[in-house]
PDB file of N, CA and C in Angstrom:
ATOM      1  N   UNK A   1     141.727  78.300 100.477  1.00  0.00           N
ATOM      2  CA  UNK A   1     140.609  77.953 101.307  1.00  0.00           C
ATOM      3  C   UNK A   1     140.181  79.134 102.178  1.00  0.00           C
ATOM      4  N   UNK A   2     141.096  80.014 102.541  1.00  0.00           N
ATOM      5  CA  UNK A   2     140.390  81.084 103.377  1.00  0.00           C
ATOM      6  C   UNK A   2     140.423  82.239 102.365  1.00  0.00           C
ATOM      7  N   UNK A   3     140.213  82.195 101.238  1.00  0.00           N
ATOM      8  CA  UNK A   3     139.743  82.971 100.458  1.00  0.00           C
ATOM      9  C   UNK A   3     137.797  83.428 100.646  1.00  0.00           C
ATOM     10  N   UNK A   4     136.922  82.457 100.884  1.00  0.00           N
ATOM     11  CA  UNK A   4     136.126  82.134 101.098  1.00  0.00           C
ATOM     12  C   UNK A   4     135.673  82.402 101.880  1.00  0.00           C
ATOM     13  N   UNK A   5     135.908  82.620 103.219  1.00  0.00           N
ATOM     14  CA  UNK A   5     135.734  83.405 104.708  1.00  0.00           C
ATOM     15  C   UNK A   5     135.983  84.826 104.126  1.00  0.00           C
ATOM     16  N   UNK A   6     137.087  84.797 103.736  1.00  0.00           N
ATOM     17  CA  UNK A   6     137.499  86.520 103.442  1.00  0.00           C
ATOM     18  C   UNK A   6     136.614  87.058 102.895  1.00  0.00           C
ATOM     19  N   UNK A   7     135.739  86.518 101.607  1.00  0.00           N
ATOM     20  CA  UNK A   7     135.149  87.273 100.857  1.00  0.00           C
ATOM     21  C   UNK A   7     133.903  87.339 101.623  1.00  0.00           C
ATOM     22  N   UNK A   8     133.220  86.275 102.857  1.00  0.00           N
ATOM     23  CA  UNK A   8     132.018  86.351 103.350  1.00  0.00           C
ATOM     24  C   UNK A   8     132.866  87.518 104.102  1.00  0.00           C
ATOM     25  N   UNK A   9     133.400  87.951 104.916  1.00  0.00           N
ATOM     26  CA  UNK A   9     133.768  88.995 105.953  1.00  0.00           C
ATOM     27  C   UNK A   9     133.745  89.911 105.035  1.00  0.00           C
ATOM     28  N   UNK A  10     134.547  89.985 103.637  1.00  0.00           N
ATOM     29  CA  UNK A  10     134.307  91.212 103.131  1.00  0.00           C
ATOM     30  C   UNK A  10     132.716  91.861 102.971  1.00  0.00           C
ATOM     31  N   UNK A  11     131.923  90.963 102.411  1.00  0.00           N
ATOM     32  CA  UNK A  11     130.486  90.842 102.122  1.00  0.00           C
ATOM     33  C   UNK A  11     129.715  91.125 103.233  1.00  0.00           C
ATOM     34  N   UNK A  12     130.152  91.362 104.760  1.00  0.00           N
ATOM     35  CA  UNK A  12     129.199  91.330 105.937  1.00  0.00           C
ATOM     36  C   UNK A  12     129.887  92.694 105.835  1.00  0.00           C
ATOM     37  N   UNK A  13     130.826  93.350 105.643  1.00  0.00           N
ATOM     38  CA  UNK A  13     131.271  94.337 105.870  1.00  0.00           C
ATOM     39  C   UNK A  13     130.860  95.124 105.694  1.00  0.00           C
ATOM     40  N   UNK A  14     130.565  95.277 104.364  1.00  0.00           N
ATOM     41  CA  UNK A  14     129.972  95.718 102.988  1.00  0.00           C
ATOM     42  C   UNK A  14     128.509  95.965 103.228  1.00  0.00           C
ATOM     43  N   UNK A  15     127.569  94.997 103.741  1.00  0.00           N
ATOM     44  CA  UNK A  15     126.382  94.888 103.872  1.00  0.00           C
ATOM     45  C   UNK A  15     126.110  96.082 105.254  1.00  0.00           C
ATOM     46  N   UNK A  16     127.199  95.970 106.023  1.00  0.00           N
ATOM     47  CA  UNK A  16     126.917  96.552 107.539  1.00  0.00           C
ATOM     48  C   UNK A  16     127.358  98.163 107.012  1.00  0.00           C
ATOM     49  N   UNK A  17     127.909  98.455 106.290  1.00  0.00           N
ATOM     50  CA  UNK A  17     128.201 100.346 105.869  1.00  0.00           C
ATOM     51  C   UNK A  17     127.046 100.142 105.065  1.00  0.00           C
ATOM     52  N   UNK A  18     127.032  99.733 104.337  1.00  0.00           N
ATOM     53  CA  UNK A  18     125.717 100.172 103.290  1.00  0.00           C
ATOM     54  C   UNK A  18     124.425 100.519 103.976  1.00  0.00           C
ATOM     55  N   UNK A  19     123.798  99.401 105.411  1.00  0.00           N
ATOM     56  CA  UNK A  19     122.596  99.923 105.782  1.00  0.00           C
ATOM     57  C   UNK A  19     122.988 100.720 106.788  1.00  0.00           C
ATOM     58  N   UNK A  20     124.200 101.104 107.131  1.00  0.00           N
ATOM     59  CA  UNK A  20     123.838 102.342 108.306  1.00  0.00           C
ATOM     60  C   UNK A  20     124.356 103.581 107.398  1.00  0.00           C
ATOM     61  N   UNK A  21     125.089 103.373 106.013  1.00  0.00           N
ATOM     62  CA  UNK A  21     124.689 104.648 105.235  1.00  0.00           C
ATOM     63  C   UNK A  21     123.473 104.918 105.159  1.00  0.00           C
ATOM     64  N   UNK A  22     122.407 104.130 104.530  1.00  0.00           N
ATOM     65  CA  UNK A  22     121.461 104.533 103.807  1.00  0.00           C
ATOM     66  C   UNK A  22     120.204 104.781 104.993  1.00  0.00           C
ATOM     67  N   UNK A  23     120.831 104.477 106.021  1.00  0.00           N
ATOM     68  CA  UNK A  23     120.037 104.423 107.150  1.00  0.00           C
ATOM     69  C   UNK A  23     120.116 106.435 108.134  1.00  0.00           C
ATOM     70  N   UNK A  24     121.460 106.456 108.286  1.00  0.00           N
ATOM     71  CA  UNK A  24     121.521 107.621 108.199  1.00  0.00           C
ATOM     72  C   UNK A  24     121.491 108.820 107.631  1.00  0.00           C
ATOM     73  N   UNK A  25     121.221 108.678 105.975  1.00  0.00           N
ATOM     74  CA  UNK A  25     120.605 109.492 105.283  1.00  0.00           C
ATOM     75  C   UNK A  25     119.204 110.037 105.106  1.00  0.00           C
ATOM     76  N   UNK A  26     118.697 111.417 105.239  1.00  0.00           N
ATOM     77  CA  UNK A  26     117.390 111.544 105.234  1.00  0.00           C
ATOM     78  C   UNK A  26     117.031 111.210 103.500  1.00  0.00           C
ATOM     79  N   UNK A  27     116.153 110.400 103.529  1.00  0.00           N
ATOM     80  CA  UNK A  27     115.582 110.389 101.805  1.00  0.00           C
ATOM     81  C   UNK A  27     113.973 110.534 101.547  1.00  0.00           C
ATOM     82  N   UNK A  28     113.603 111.169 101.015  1.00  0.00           N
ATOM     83  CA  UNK A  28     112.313 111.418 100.330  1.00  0.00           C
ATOM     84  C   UNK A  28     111.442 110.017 100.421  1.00  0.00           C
ATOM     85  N   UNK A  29     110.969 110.046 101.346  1.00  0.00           N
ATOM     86  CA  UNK A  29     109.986 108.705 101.267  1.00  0.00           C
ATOM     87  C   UNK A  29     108.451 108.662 100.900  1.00  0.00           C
ATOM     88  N   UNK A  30     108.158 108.636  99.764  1.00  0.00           N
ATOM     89  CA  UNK A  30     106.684 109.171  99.416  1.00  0.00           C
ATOM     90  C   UNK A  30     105.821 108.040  99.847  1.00  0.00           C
ATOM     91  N   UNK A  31     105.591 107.061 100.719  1.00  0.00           N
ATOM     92  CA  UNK A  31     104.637 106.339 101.192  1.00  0.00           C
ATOM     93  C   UNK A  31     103.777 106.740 101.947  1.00  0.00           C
ATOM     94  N   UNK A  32     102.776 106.010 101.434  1.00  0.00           N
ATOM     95  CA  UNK A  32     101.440 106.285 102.428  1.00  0.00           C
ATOM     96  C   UNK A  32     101.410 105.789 104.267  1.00  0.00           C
ATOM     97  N   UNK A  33     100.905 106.906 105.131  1.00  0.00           N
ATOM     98  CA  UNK A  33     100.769 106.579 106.388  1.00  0.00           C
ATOM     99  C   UNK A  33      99.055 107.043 106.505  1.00  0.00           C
ATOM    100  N   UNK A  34      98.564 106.240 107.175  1.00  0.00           N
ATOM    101  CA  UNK A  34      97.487 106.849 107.472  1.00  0.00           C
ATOM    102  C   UNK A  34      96.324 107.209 106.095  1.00  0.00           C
ATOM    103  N   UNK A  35      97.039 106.464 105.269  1.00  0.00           N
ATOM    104  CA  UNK A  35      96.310 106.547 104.224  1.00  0.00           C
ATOM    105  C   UNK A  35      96.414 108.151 103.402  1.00  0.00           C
ATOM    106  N   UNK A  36      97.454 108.953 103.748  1.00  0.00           N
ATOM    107  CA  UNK A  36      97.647 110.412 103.183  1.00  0.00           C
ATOM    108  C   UNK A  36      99.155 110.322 102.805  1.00  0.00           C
ATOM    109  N   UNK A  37      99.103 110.904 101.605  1.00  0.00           N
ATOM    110  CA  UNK A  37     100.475 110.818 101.399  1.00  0.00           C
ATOM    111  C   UNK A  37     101.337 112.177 102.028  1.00  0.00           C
ATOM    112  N   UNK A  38     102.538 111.545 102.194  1.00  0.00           N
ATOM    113  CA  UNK A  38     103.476 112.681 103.106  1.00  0.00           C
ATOM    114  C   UNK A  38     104.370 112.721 102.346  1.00  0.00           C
ATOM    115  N   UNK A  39     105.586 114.051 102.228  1.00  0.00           N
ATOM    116  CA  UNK A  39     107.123 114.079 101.562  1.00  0.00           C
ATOM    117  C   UNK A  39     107.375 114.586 102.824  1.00  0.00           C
ATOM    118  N   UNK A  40     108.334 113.512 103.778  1.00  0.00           N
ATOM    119  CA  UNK A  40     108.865 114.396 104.550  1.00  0.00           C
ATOM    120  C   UNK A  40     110.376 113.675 105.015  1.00  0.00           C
ATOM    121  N   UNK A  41     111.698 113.795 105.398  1.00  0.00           N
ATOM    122  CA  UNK A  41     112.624 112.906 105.682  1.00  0.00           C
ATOM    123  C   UNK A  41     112.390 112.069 106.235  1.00  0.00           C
ATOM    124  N   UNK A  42     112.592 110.560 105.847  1.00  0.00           N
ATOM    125  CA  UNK A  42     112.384 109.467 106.439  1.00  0.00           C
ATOM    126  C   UNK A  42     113.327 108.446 105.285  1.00  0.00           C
ATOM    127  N   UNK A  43     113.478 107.689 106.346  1.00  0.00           N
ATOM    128  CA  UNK A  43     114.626 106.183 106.032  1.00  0.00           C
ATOM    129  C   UNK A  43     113.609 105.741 104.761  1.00  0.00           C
ATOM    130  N   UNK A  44     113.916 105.443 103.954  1.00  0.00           N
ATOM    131  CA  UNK A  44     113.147 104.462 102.851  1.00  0.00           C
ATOM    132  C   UNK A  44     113.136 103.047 102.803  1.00  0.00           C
ATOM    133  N   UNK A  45     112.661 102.582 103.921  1.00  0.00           N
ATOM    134  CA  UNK A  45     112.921 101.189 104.865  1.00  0.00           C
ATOM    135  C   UNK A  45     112.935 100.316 103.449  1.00  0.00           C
ATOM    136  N   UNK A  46     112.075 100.272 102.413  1.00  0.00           N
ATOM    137  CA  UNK A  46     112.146  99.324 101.539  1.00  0.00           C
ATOM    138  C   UNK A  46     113.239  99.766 100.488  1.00  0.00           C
ATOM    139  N   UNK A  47     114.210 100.723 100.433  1.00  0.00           N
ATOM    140  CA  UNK A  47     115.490 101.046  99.892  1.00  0.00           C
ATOM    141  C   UNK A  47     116.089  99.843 100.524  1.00  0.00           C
ATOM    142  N   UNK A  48     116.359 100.601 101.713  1.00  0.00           N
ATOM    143  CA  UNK A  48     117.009  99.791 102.873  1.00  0.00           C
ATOM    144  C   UNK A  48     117.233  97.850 102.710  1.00  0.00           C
ATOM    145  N   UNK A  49     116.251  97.235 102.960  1.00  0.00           N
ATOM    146  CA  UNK A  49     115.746  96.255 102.455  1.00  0.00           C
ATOM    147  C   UNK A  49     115.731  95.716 101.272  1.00  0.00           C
ATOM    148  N   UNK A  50     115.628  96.461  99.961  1.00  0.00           N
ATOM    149  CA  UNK A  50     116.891  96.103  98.946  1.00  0.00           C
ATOM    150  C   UNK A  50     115.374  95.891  98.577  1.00  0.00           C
ATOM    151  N   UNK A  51     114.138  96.014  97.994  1.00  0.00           N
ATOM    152  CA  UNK A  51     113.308  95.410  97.949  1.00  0.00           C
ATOM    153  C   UNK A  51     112.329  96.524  97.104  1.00  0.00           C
ATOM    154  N   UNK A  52     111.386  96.025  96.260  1.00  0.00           N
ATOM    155  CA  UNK A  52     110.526  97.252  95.910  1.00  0.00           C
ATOM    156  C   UNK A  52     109.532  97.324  96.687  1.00  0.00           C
ATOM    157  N   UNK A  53     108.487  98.858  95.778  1.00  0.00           N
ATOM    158  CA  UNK A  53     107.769  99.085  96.934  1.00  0.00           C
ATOM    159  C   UNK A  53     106.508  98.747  97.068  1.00  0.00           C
ATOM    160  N   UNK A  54     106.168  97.756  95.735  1.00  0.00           N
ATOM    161  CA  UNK A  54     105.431  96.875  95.855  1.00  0.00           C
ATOM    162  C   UNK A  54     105.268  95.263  96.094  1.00  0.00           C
ATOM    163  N   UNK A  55     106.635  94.984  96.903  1.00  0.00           N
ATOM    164  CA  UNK A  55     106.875  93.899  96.851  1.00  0.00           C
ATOM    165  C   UNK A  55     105.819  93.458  97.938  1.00  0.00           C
ATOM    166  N   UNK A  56     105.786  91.839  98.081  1.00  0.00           N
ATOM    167  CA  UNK A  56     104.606  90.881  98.856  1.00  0.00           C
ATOM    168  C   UNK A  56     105.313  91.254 100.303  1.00  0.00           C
ATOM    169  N   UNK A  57     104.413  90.696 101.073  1.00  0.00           N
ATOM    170  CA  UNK A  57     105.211  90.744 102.569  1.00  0.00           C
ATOM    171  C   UNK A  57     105.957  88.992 102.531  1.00  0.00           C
ATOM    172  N   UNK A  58     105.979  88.204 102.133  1.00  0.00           N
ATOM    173  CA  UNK A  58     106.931  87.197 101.792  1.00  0.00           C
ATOM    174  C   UNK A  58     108.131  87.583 101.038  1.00  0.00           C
ATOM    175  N   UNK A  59     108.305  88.488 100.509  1.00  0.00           N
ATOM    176  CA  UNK A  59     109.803  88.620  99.847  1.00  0.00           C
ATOM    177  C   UNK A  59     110.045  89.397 100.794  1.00  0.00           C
ATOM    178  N   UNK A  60     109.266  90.493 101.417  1.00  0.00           N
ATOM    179  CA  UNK A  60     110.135  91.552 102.439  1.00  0.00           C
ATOM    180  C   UNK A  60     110.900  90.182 103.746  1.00  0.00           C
ATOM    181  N   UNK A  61     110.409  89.531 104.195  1.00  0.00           N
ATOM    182  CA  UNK A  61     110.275  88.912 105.036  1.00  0.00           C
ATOM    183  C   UNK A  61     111.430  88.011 104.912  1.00  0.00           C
ATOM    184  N   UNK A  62     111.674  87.448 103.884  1.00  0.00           N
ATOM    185  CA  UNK A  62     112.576  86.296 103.061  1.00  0.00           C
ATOM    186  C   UNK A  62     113.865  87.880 103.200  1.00  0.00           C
ATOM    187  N   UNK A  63     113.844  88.687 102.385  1.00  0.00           N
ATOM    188  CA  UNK A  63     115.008  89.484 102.497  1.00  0.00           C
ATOM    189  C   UNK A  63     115.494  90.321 103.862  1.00  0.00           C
ATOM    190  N   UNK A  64     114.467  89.991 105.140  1.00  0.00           N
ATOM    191  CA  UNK A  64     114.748  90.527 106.212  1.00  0.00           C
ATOM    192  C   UNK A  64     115.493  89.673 107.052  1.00  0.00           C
ATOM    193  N   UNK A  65     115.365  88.336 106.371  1.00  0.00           N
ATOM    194  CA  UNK A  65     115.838  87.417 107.236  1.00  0.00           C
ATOM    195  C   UNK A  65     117.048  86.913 106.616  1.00  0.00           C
ATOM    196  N   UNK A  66     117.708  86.997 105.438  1.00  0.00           N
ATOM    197  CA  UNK A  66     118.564  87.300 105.034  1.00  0.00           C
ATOM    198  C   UNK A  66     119.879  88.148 105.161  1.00  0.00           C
ATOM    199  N   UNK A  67     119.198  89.151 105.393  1.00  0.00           N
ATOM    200  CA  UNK A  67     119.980  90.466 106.033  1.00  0.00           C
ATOM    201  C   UNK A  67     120.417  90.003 107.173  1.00  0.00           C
ATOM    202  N   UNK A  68     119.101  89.741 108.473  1.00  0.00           N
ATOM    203  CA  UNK A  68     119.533  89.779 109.648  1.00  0.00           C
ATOM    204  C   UNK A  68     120.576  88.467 110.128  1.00  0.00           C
ATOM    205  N   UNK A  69     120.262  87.425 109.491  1.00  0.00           N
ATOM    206  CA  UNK A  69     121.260  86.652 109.301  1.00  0.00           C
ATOM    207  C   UNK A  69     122.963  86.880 109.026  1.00  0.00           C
ATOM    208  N   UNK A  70     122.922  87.921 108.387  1.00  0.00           N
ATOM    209  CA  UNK A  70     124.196  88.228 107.715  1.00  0.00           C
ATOM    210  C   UNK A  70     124.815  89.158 109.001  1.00  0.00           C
ATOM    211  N   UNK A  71     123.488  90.319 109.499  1.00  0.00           N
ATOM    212  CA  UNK A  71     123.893  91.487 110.090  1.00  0.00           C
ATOM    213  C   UNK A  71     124.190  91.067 111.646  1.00  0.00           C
ATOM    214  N   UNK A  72     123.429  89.680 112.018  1.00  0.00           N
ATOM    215  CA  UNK A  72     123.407  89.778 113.561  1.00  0.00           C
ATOM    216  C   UNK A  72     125.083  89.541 114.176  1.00  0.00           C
ATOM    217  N   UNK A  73     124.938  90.104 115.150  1.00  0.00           N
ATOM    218  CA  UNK A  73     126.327  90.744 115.715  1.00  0.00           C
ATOM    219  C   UNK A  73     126.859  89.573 116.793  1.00  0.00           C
ATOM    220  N   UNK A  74     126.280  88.075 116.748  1.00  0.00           N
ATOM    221  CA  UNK A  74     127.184  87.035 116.637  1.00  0.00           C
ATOM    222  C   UNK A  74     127.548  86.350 115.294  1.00  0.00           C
ATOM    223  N   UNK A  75     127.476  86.650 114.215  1.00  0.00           N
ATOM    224  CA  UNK A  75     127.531  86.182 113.279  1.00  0.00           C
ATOM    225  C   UNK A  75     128.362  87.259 112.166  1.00  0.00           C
ATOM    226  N   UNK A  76     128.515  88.593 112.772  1.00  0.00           N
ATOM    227  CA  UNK A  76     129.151  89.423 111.991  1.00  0.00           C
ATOM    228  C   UNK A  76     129.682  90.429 113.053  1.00  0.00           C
ATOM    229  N   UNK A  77     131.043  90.331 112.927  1.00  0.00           N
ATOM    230  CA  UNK A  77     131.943  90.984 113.952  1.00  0.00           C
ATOM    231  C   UNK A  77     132.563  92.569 113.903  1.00  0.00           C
ATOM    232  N   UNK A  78     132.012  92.799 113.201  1.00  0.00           N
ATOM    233  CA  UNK A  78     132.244  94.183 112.020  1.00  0.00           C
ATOM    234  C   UNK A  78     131.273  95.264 113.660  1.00  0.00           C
ATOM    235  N   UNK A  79     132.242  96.648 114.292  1.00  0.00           N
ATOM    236  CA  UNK A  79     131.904  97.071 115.265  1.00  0.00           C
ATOM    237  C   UNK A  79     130.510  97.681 115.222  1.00  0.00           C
ATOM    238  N   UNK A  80     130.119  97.574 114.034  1.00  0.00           N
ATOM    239  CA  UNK A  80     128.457  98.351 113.516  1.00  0.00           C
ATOM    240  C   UNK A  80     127.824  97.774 113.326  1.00  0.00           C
ATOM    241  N   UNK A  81     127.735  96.190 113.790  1.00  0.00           N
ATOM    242  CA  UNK A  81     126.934  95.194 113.336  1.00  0.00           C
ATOM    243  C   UNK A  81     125.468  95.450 113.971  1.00  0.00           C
ATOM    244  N   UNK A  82     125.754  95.465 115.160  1.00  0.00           N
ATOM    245  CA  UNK A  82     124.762  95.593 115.963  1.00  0.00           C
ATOM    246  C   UNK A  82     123.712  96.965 115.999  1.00  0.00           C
ATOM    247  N   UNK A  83     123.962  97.532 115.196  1.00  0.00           N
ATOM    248  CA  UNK A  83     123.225  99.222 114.606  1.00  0.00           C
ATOM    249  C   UNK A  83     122.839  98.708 113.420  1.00  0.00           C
ATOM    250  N   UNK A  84     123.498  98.058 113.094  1.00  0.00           N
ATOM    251  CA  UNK A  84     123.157  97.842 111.260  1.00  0.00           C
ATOM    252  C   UNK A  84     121.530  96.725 111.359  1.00  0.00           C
ATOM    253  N   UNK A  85     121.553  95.682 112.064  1.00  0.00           N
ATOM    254  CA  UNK A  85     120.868  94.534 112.980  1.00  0.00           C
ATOM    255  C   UNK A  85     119.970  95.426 113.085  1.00  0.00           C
ATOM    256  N   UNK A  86     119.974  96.294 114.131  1.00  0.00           N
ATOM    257  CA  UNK A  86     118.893  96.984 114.743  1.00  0.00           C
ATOM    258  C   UNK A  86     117.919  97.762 113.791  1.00  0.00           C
ATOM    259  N   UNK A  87     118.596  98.336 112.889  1.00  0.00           N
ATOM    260  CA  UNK A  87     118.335  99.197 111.767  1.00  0.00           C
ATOM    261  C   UNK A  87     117.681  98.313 110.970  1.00  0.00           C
ATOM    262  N   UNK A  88     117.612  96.961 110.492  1.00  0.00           N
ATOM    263  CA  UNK A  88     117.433  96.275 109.908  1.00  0.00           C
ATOM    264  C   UNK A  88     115.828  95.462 110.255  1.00  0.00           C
ATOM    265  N   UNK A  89     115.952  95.868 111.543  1.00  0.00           N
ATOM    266  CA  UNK A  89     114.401  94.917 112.524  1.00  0.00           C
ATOM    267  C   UNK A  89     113.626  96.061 112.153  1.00  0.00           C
ATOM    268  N   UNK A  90     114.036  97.221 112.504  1.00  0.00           N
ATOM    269  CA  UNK A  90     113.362  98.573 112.370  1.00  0.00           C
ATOM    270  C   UNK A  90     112.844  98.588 111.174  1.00  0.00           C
ATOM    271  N   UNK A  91     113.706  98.267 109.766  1.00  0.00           N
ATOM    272  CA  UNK A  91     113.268  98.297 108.615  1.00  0.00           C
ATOM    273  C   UNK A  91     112.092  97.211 108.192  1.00  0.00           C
ATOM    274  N   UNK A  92     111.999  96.042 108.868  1.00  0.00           N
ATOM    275  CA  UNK A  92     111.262  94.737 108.916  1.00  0.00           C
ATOM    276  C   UNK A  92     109.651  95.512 109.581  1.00  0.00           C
ATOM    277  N   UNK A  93     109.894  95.762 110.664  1.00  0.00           N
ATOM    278  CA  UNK A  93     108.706  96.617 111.154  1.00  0.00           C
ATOM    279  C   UNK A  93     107.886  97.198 110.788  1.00  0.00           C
ATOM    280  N   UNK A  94     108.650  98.218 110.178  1.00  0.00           N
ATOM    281  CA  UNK A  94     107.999  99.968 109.413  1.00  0.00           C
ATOM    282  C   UNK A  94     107.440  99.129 108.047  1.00  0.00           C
ATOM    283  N   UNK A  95     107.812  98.344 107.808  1.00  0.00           N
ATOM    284  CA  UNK A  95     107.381  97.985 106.232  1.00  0.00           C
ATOM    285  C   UNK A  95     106.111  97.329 106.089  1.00  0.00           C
ATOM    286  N   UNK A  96     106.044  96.030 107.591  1.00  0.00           N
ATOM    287  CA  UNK A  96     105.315  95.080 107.858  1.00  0.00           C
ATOM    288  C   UNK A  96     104.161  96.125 108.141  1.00  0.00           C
ATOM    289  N   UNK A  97     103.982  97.010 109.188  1.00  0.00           N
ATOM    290  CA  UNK A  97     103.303  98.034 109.800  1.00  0.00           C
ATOM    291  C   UNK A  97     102.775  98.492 108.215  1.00  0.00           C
ATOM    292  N   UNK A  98     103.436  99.356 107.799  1.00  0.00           N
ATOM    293  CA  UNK A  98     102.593  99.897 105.934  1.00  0.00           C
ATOM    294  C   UNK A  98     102.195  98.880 105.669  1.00  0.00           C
ATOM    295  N   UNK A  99     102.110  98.086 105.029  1.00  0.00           N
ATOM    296  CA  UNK A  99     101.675  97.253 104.444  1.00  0.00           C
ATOM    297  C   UNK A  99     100.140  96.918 105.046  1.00  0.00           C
ATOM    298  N   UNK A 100     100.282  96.097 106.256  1.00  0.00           N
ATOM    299  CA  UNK A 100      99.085  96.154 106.954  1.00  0.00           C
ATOM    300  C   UNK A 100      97.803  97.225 107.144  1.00  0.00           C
ATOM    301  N   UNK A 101      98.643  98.156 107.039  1.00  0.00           N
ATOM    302  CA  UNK A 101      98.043  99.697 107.358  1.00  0.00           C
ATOM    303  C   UNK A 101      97.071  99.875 106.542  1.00  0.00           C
ATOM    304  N   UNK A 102      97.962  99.526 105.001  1.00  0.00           N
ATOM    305  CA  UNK A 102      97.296  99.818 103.751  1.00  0.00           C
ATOM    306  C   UNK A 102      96.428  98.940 103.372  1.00  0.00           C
ATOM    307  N   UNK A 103      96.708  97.638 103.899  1.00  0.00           N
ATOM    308  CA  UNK A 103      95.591  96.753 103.231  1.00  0.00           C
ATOM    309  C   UNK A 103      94.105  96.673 104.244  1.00  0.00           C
ATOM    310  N   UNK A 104      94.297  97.586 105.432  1.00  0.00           N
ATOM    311  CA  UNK A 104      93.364  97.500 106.129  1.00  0.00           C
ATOM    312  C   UNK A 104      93.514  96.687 107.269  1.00  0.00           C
ATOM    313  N   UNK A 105      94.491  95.795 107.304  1.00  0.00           N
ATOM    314  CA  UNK A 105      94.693  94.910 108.894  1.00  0.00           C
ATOM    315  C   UNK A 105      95.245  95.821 109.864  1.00  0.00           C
ATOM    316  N   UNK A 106      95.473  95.253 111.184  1.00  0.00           N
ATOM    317  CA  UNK A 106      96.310  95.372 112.075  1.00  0.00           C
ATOM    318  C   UNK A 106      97.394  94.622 112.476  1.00  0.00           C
ATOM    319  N   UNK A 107      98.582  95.032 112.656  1.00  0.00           N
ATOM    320  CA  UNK A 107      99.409  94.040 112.971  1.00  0.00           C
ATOM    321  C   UNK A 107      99.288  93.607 114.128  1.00  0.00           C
TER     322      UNK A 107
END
């Protein structure tokens, strides 16, 4: 029976190194800002997010809340939770923000 806990703790664990690896890595992010494309170091928020880069803003949204569920730092006790969380809103943001950008709204 506590096999089951173990493997969710392993799994929050897991989830919490993975986005502050990929979070602290500079990666080639070829998205549009401003409507011009840039190559310059930046987080690849929709890496991050596990998500492509044409996905809807309902799947980003559905997988942000997923994450943060998993990542928030009453719910995952792991000492990086709360960077990983943060990193994770940040990634929800930057994505929501493009998206809008590109289709012409404002957020």
């Amino acid at each position: 029976m506590g096999r089951v806990g173990e493997e969710q703790t392993d799994f929050k664990t897991q989830l919490v190194l993975e986005i502050i690896s990929v979070s602290s890595r500079s990666i080639a992010c070829p998205h549009q800002h401003s409507h011009k494309r840039i190559k310059s170091p930046l987080v690849d928020w929709y890496r991050l997010l596990r998500v492509e880069e044409d996905a809807d803003v309902d799947i980003i949204r559905r997988q942000y809340h997923k994450f943060a569920l998993q990542l928030h730092p009453d719910k995952n006790k792991h000492p990086k939770a709360e960077i990983a969380f943060q990193t994770c809103i940040r990634g929800w943001s930057s994505s929501l923000t493009y998206l809008l950008e590109s289709r012409g709204s404002s957020p």
